[in-house]
Structure formats: C-alpha cells, structure tokens
PDB file of N, CA and C in Angstrom:
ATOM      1  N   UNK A   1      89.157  90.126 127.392  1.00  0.00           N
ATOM      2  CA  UNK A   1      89.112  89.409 126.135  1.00  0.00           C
ATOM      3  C   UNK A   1      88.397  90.241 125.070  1.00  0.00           C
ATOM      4  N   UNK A   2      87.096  90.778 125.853  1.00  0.00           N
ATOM      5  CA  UNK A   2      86.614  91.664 124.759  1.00  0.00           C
ATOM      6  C   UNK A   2      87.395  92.777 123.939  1.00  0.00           C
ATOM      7  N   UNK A   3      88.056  93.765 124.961  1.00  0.00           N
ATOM      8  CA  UNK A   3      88.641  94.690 124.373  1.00  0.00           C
ATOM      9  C   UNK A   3      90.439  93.924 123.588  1.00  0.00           C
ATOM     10  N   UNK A   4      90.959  93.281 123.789  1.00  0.00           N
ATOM     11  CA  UNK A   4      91.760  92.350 122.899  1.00  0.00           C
ATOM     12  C   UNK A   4      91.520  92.076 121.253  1.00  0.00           C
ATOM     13  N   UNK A   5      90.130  91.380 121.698  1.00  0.00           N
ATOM     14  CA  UNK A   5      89.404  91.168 120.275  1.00  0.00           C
ATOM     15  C   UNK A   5      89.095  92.618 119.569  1.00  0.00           C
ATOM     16  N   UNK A   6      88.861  93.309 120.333  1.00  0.00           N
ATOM     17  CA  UNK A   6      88.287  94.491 119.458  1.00  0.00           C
ATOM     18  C   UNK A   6      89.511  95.526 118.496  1.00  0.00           C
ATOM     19  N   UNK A   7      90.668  95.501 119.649  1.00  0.00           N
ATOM     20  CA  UNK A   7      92.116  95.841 119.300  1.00  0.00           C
ATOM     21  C   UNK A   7      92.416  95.239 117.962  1.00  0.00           C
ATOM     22  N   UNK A   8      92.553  93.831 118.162  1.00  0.00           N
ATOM     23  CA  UNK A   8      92.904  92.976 116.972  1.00  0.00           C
ATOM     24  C   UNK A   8      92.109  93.028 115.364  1.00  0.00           C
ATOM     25  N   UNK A   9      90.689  93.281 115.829  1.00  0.00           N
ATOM     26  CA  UNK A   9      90.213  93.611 114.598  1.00  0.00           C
ATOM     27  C   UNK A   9      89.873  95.072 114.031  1.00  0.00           C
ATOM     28  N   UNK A  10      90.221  96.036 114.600  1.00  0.00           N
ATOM     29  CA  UNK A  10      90.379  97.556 114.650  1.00  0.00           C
ATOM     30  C   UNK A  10      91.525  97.013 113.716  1.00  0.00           C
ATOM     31  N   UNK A  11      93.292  96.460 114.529  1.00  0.00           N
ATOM     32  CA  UNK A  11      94.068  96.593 113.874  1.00  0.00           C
ATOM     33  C   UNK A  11      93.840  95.770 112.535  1.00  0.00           C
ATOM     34  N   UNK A  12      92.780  95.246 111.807  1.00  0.00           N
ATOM     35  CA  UNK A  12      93.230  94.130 111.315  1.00  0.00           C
ATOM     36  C   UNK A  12      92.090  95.122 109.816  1.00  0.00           C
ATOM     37  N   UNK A  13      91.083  96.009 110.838  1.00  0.00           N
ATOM     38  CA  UNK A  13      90.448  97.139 110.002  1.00  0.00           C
ATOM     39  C   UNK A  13      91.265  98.009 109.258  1.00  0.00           C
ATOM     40  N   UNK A  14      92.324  98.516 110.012  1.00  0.00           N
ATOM     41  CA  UNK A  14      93.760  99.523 109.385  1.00  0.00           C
ATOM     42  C   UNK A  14      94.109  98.758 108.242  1.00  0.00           C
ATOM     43  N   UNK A  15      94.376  97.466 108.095  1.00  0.00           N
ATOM     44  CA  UNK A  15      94.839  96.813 107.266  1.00  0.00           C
ATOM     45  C   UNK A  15      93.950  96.913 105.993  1.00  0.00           C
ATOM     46  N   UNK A  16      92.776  96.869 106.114  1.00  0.00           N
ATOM     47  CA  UNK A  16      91.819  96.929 104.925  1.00  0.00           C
ATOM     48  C   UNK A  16      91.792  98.183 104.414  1.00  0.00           C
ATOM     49  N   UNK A  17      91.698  99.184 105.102  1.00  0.00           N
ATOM     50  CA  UNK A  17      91.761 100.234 104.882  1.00  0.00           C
ATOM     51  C   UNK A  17      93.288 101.149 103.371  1.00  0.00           C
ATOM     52  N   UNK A  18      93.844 100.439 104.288  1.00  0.00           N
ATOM     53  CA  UNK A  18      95.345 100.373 103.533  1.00  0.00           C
ATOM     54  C   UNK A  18      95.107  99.624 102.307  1.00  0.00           C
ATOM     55  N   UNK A  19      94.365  98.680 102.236  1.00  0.00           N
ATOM     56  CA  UNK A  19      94.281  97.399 101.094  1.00  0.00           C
ATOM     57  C   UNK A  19      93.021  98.474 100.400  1.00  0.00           C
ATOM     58  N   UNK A  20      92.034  99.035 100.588  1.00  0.00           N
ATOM     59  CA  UNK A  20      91.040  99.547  99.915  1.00  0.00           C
ATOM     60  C   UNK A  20      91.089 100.845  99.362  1.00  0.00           C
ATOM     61  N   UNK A  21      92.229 101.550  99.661  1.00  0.00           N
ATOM     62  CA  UNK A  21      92.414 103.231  99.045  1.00  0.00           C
ATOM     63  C   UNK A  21      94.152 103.324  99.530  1.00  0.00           C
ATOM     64  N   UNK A  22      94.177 103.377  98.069  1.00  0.00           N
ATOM     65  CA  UNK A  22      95.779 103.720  98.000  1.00  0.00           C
ATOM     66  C   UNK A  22      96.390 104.848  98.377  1.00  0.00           C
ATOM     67  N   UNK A  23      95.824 105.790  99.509  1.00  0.00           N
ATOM     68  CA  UNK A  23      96.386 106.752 100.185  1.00  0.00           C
ATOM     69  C   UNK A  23      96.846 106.934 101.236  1.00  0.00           C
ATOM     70  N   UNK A  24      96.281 105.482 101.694  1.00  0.00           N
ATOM     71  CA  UNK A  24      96.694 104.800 103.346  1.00  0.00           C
ATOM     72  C   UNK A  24      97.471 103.970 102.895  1.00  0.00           C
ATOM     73  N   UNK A  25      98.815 103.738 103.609  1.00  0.00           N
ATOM     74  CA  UNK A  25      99.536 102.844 103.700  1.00  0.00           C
ATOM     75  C   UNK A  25      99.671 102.299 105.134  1.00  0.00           C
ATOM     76  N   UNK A  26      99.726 100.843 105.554  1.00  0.00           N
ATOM     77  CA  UNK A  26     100.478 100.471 106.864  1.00  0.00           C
ATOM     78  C   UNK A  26     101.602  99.962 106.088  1.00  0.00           C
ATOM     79  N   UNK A  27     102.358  99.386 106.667  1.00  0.00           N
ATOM     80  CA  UNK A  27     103.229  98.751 106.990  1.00  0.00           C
ATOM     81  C   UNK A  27     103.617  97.464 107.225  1.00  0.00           C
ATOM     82  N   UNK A  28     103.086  97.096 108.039  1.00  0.00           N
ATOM     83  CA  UNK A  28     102.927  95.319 108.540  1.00  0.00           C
ATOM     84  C   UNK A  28     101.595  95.508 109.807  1.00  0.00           C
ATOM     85  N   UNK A  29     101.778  94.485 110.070  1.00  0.00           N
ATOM     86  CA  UNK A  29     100.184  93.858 110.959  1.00  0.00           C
ATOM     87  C   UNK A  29     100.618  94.664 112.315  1.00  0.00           C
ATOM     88  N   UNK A  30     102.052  94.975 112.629  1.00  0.00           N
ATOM     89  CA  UNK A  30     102.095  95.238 113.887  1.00  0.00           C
ATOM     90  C   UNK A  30     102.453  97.252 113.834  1.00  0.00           C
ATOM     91  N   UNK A  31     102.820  97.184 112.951  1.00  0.00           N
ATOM     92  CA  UNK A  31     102.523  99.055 112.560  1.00  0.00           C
ATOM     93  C   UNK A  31     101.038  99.141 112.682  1.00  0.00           C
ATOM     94  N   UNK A  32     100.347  98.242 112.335  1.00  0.00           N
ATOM     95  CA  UNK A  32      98.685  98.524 112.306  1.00  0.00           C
ATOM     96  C   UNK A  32      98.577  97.979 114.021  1.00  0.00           C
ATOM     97  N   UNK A  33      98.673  97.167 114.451  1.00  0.00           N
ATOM     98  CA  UNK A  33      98.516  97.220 116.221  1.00  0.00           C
ATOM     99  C   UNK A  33      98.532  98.585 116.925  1.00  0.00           C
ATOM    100  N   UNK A  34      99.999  99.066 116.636  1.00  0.00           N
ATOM    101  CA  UNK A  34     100.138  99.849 117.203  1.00  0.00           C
ATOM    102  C   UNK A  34      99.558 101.452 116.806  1.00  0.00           C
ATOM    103  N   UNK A  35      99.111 101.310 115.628  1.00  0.00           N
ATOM    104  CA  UNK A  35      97.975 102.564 115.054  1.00  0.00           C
ATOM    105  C   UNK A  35      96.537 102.593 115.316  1.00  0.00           C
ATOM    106  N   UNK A  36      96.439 101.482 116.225  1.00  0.00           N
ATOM    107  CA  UNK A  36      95.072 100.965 116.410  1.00  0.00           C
ATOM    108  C   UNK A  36      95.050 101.816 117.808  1.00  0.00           C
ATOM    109  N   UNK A  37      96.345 101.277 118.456  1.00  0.00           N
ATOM    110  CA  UNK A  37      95.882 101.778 120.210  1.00  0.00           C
ATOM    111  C   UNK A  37      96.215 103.131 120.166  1.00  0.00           C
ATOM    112  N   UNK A  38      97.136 103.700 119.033  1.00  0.00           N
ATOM    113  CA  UNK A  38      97.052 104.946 118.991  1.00  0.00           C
ATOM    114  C   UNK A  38      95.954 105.724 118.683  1.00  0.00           C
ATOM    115  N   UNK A  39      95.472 104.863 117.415  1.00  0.00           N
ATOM    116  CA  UNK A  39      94.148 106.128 117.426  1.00  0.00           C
ATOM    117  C   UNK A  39      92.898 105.936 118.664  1.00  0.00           C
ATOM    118  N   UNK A  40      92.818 105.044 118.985  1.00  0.00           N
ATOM    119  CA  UNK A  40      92.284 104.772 119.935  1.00  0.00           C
ATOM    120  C   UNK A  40      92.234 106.011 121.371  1.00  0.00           C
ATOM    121  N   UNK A  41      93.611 105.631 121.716  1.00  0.00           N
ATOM    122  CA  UNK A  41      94.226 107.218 122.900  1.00  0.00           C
ATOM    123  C   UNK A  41      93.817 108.441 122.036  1.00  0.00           C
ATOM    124  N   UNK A  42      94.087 108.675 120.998  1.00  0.00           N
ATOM    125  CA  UNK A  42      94.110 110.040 120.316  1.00  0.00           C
ATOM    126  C   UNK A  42      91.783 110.006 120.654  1.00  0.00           C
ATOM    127  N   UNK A  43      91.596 109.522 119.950  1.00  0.00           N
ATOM    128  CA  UNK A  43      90.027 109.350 120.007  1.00  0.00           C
ATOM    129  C   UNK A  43      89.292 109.594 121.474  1.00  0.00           C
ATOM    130  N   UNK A  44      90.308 109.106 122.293  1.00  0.00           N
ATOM    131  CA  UNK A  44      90.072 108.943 123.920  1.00  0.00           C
ATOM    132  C   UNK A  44      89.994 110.156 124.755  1.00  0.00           C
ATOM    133  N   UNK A  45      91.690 110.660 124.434  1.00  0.00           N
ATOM    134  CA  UNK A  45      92.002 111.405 125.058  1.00  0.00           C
ATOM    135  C   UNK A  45      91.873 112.852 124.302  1.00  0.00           C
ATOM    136  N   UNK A  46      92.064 113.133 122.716  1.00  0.00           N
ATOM    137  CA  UNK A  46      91.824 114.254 122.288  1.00  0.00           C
ATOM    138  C   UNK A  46      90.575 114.917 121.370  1.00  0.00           C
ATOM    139  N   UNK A  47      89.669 114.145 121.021  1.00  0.00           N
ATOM    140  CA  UNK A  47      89.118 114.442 120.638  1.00  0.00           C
ATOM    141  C   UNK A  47      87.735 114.570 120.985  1.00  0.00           C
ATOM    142  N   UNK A  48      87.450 114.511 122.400  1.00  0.00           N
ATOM    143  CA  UNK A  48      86.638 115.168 123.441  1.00  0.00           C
ATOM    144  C   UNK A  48      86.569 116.547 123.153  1.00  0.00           C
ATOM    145  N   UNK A  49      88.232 116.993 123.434  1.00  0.00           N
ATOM    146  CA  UNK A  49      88.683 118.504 124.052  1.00  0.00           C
ATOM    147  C   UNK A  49      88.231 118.980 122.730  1.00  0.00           C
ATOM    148  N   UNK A  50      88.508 118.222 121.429  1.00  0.00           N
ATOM    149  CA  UNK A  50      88.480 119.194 120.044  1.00  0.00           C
ATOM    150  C   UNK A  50      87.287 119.428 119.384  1.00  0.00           C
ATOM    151  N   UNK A  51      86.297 118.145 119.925  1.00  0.00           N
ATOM    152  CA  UNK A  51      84.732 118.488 120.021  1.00  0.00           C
ATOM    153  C   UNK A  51      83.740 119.480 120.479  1.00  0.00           C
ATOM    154  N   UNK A  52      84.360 119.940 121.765  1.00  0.00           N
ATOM    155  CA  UNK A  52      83.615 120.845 122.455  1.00  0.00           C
ATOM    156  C   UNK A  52      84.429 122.117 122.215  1.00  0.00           C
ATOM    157  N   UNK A  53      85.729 121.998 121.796  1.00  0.00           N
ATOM    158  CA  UNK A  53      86.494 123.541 121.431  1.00  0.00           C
ATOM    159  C   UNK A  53      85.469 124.005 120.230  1.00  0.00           C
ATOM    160  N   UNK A  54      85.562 123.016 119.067  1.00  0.00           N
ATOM    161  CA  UNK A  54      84.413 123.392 117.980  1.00  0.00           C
ATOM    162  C   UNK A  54      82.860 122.954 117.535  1.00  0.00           C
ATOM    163  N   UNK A  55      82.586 123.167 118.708  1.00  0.00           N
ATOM    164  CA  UNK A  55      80.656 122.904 119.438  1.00  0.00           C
ATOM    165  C   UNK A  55      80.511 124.170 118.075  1.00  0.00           C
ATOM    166  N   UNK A  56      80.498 125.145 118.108  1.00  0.00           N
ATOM    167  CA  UNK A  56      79.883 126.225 117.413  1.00  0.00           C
ATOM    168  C   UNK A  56      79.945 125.951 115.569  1.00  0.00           C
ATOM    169  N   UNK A  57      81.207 125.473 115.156  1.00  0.00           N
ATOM    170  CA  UNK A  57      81.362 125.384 114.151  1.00  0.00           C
ATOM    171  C   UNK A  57      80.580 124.022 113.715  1.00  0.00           C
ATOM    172  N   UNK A  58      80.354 122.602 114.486  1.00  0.00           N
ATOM    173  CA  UNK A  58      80.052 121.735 114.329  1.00  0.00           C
ATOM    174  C   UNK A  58      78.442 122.039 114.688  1.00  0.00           C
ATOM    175  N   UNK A  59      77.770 123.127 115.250  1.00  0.00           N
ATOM    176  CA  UNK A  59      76.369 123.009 115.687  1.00  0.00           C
ATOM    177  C   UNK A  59      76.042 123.967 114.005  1.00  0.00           C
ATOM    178  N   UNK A  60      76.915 125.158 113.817  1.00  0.00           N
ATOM    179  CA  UNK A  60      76.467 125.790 112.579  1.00  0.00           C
ATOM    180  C   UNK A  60      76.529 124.654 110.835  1.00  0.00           C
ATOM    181  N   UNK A  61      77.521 123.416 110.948  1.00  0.00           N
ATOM    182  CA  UNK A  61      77.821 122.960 109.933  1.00  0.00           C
ATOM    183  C   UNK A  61      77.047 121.385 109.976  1.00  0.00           C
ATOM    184  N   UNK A  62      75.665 121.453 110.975  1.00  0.00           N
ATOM    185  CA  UNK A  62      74.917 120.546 111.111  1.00  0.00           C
ATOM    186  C   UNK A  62      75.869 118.797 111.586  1.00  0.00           C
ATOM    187  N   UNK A  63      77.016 119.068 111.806  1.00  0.00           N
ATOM    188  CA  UNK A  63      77.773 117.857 112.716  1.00  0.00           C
ATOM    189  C   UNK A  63      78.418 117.855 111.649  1.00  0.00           C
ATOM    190  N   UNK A  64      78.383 118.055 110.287  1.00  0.00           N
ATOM    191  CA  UNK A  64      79.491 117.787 109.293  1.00  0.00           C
ATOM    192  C   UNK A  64      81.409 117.889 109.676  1.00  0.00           C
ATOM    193  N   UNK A  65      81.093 119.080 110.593  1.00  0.00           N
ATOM    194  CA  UNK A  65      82.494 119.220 111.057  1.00  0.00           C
ATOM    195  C   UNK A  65      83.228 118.078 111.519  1.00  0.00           C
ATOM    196  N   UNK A  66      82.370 117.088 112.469  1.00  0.00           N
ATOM    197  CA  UNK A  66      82.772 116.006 112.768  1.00  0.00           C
ATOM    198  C   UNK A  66      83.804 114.798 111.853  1.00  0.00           C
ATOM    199  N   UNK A  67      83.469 115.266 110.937  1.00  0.00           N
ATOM    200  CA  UNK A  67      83.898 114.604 109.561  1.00  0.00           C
ATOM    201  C   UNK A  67      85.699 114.623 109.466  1.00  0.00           C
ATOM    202  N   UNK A  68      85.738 116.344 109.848  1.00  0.00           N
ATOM    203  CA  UNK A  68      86.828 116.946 109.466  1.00  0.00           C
ATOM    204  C   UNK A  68      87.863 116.592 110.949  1.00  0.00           C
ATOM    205  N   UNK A  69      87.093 116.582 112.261  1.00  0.00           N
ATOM    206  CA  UNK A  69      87.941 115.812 113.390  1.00  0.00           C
ATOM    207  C   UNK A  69      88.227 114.872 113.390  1.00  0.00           C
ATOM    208  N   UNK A  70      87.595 113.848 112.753  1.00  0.00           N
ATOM    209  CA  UNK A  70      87.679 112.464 112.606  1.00  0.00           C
ATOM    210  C   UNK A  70      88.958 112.291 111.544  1.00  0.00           C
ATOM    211  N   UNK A  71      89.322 113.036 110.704  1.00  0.00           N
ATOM    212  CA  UNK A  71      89.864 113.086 109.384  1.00  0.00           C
ATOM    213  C   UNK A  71      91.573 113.633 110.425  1.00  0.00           C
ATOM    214  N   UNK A  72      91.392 114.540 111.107  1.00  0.00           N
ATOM    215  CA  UNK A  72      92.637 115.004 111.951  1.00  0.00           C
ATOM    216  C   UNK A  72      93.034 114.404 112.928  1.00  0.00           C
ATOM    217  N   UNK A  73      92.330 113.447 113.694  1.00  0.00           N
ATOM    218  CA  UNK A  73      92.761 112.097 114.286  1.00  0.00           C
ATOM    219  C   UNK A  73      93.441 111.536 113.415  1.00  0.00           C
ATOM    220  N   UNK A  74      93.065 110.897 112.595  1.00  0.00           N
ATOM    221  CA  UNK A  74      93.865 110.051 111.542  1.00  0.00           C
ATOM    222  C   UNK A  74      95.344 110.739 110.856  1.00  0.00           C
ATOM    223  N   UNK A  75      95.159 111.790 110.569  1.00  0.00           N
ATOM    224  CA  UNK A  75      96.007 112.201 109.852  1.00  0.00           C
ATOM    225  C   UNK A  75      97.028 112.436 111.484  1.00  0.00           C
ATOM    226  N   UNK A  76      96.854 112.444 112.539  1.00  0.00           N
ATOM    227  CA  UNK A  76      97.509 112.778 113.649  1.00  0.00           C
ATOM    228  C   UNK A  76      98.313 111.978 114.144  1.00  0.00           C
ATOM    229  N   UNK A  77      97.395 110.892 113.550  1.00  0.00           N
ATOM    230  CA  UNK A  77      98.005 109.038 114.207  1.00  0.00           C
ATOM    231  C   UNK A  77      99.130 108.920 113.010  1.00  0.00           C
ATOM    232  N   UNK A  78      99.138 109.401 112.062  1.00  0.00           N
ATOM    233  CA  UNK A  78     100.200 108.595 110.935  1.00  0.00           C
ATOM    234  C   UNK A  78     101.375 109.999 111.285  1.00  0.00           C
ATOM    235  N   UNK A  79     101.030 110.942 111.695  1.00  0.00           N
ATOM    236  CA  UNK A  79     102.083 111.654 111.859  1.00  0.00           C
ATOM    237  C   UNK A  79     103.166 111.257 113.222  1.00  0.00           C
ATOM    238  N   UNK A  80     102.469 110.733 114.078  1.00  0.00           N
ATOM    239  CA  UNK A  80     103.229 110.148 115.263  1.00  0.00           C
ATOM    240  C   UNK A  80     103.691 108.920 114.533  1.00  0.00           C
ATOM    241  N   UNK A  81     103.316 108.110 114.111  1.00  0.00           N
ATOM    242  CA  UNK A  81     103.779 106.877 113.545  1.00  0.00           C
ATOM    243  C   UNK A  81     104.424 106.477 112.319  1.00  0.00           C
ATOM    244  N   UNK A  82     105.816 105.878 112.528  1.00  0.00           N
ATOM    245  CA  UNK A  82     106.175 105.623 111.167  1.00  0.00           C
ATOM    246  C   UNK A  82     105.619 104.548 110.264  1.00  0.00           C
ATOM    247  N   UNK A  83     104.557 103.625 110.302  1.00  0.00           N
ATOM    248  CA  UNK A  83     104.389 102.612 109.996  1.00  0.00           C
ATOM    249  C   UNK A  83     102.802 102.870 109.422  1.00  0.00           C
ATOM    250  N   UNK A  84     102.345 103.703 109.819  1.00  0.00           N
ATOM    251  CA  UNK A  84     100.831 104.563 109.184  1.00  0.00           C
ATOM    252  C   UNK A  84     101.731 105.399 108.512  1.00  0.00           C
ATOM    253  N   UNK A  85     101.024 105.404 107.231  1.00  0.00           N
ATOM    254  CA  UNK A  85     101.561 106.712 105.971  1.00  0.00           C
ATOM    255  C   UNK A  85      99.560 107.088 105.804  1.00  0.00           C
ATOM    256  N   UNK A  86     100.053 108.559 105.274  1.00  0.00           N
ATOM    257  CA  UNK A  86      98.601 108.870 105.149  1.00  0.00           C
ATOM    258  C   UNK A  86      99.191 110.242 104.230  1.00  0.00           C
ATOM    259  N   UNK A  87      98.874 110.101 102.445  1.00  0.00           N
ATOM    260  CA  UNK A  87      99.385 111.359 102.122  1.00  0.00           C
ATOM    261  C   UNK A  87      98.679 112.534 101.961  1.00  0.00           C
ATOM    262  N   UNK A  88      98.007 112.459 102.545  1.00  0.00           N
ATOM    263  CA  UNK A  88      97.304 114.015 102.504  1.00  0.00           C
ATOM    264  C   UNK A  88      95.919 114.064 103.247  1.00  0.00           C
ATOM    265  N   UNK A  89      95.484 115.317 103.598  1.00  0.00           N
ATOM    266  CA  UNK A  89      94.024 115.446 104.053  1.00  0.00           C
ATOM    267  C   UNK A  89      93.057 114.089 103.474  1.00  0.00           C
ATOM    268  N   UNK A  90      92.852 114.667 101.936  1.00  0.00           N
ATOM    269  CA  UNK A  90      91.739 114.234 101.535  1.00  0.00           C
ATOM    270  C   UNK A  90      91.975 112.526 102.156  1.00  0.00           C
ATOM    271  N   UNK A  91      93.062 112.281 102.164  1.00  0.00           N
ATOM    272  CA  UNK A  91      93.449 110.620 102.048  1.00  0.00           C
ATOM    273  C   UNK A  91      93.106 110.548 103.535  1.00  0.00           C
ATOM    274  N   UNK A  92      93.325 111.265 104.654  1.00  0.00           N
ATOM    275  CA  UNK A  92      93.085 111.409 105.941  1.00  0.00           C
ATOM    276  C   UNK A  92      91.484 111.220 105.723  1.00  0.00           C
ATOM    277  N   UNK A  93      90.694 111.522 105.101  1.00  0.00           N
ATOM    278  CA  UNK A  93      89.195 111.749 105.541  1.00  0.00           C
ATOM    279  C   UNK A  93      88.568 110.855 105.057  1.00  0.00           C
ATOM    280  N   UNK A  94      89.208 110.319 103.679  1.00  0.00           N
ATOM    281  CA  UNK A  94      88.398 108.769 103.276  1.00  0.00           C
ATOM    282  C   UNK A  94      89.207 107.706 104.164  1.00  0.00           C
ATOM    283  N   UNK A  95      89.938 107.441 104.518  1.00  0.00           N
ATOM    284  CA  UNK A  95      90.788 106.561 105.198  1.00  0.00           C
ATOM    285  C   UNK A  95      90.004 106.291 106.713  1.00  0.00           C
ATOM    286  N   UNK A  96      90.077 107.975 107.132  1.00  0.00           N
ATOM    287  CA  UNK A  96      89.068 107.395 108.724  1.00  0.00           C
ATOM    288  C   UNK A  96      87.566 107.341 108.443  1.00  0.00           C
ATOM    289  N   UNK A  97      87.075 107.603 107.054  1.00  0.00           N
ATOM    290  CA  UNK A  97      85.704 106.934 107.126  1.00  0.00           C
ATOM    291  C   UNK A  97      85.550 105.745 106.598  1.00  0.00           C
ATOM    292  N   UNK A  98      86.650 104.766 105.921  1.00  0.00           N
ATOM    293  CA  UNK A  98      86.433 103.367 105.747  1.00  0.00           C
ATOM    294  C   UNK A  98      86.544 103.375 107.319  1.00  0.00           C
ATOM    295  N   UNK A  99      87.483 103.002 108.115  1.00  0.00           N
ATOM    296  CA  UNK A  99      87.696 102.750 109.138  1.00  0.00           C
ATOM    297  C   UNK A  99      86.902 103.333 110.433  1.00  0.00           C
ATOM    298  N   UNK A 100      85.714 104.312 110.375  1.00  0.00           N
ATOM    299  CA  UNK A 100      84.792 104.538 111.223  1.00  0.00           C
ATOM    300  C   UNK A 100      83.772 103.328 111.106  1.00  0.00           C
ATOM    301  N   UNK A 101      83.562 103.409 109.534  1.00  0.00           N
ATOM    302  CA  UNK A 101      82.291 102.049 109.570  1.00  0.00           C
ATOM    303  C   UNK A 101      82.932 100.513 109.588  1.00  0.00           C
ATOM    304  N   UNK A 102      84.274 100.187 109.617  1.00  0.00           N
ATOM    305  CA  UNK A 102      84.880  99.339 109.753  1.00  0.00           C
ATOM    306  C   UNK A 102      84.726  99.097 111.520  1.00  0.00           C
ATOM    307  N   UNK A 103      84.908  99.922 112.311  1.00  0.00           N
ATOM    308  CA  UNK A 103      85.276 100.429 113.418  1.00  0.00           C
ATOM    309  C   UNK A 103      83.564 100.019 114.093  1.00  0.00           C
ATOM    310  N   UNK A 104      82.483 100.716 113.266  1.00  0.00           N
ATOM    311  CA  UNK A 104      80.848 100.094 113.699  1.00  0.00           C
ATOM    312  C   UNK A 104      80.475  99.165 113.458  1.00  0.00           C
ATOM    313  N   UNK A 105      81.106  98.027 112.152  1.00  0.00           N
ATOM    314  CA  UNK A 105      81.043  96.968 112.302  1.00  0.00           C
ATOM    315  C   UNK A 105      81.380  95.951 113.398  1.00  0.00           C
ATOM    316  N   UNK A 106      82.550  96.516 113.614  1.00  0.00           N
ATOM    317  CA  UNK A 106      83.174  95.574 114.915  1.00  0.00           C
ATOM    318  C   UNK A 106      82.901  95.382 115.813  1.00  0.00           C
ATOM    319  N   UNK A 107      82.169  97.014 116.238  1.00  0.00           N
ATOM    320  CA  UNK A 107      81.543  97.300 117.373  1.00  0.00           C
ATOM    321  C   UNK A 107      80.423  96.384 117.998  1.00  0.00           C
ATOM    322  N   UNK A 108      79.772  96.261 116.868  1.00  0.00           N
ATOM    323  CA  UNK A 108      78.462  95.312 116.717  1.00  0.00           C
ATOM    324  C   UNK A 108      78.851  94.031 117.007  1.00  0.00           C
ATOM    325  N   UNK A 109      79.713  93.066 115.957  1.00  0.00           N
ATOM    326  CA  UNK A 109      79.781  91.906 115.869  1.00  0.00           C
ATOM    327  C   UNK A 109      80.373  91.384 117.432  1.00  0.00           C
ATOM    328  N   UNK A 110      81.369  92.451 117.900  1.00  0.00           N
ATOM    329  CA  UNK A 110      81.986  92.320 119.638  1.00  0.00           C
ATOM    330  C   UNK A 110      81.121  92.386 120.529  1.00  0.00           C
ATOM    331  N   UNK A 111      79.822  92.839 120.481  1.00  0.00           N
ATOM    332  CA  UNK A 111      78.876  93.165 121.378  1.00  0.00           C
ATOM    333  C   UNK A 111      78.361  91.977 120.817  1.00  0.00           C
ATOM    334  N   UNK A 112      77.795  91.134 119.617  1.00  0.00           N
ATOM    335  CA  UNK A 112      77.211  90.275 120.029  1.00  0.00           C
ATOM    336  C   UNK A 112      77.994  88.549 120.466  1.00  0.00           C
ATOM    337  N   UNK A 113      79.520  88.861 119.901  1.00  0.00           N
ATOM    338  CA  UNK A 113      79.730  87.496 120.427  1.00  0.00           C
ATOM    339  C   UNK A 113      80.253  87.660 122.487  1.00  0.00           C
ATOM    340  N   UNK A 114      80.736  89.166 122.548  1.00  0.00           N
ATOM    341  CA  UNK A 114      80.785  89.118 124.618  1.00  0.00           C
ATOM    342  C   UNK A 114      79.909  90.060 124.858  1.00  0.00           C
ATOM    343  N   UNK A 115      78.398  89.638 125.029  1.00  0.00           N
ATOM    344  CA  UNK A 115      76.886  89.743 125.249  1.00  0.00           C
ATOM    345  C   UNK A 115      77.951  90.800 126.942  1.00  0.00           C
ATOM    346  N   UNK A 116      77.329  92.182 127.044  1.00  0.00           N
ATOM    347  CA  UNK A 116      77.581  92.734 128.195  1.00  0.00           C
ATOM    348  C   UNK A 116      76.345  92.281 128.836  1.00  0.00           C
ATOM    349  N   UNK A 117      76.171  92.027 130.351  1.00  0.00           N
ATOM    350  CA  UNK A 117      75.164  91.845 131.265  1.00  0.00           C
ATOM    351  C   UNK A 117      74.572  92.967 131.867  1.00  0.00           C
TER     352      UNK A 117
END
C-alpha cells in the first residue's frame, strides 16, 4: 500500500511539475504513471552505475554534479516516453528539481501516514 501511494503521488508530482514550468509537458495522468515507474527504474537501476562512474567529477564539483545526473534521468525518462515531453537540458534540470523536492515531500508525508516498525 505504501509503495502504491507513493507511485500515485510521485505520478500526481509529474503532473505539477508539468503545471509549474512550461518546459515539462505530460500528457494525461496515466503518461505521468507510467513516467513515474520509469524514472523510478532509471533512478534504481542507472543511476548508481552513473554516480560512481563520475565519483571524481562529483567529489571535485563539491556534489554539484549530482544536479546534472539528476537532470539526465529526467531528460532520459521523456526520451523513452511519448507522453513526458521535456524540451531541452535546462528544462530537464528545473523539471527534476521541482520534482526531487516534490519527490522529499512525499517521502516524508508516506513515512508518516505507513509509520515503518
């Protein structure tokens, strides 16, 4: 249930995101579902490997680099997906930072309404 809820309001975060900077576009509620579990896998599965490939650049640029992985997830997810539009970098990097702190909000409010034991 937890991770459901968290899906739903991730996807429901894409949506604001789209509604708050006109460089993100979704689509409908379910183009945003499915950009949710995508970035999600992409976050999961690739951006481990792309963290520690650029340890050096991200230890010399004080974590700022992080900025710029976070920004290529996003822009990665709208390229697999027709229903995420994302026109450019810059729109890639404000787009996944509404949606990072959109993303820590949720985090929070899910942790306190399914209390982990």
């Amino acid at each position: 249930m937890k991770t459901l809820t968290r899906w739903l309001l991730l996807a429901g975060a894409l949506l604001l995101v789209a509604h708050l900077y006109p460089g993100v576009v979704v689509t409908s509620f379910t183009s945003a579902l499915i950009a949710a579990l995508v970035l999600g896998l992409l976050n999961t599965l690739l951006r481990p490997i792309l963290v520690l490939l650029t340890l050096p650049v991200t230890v010399l640029t004080l974590g700022l680099f992080l900025f710029i992985i976070n920004a290529l997830m996003f822009w990665a997810a709208a390229s697999l997906l027709p229903g995420l539009i994302v026109t450019g970098f810059w729109a890639a990097l404000i787009g996944s930072l509404i949606y990072s702190l959109c993303g820590m909000v949720i985090d929070v409010l899910v942790e306190r309404i399914f209390p982990s034991d």
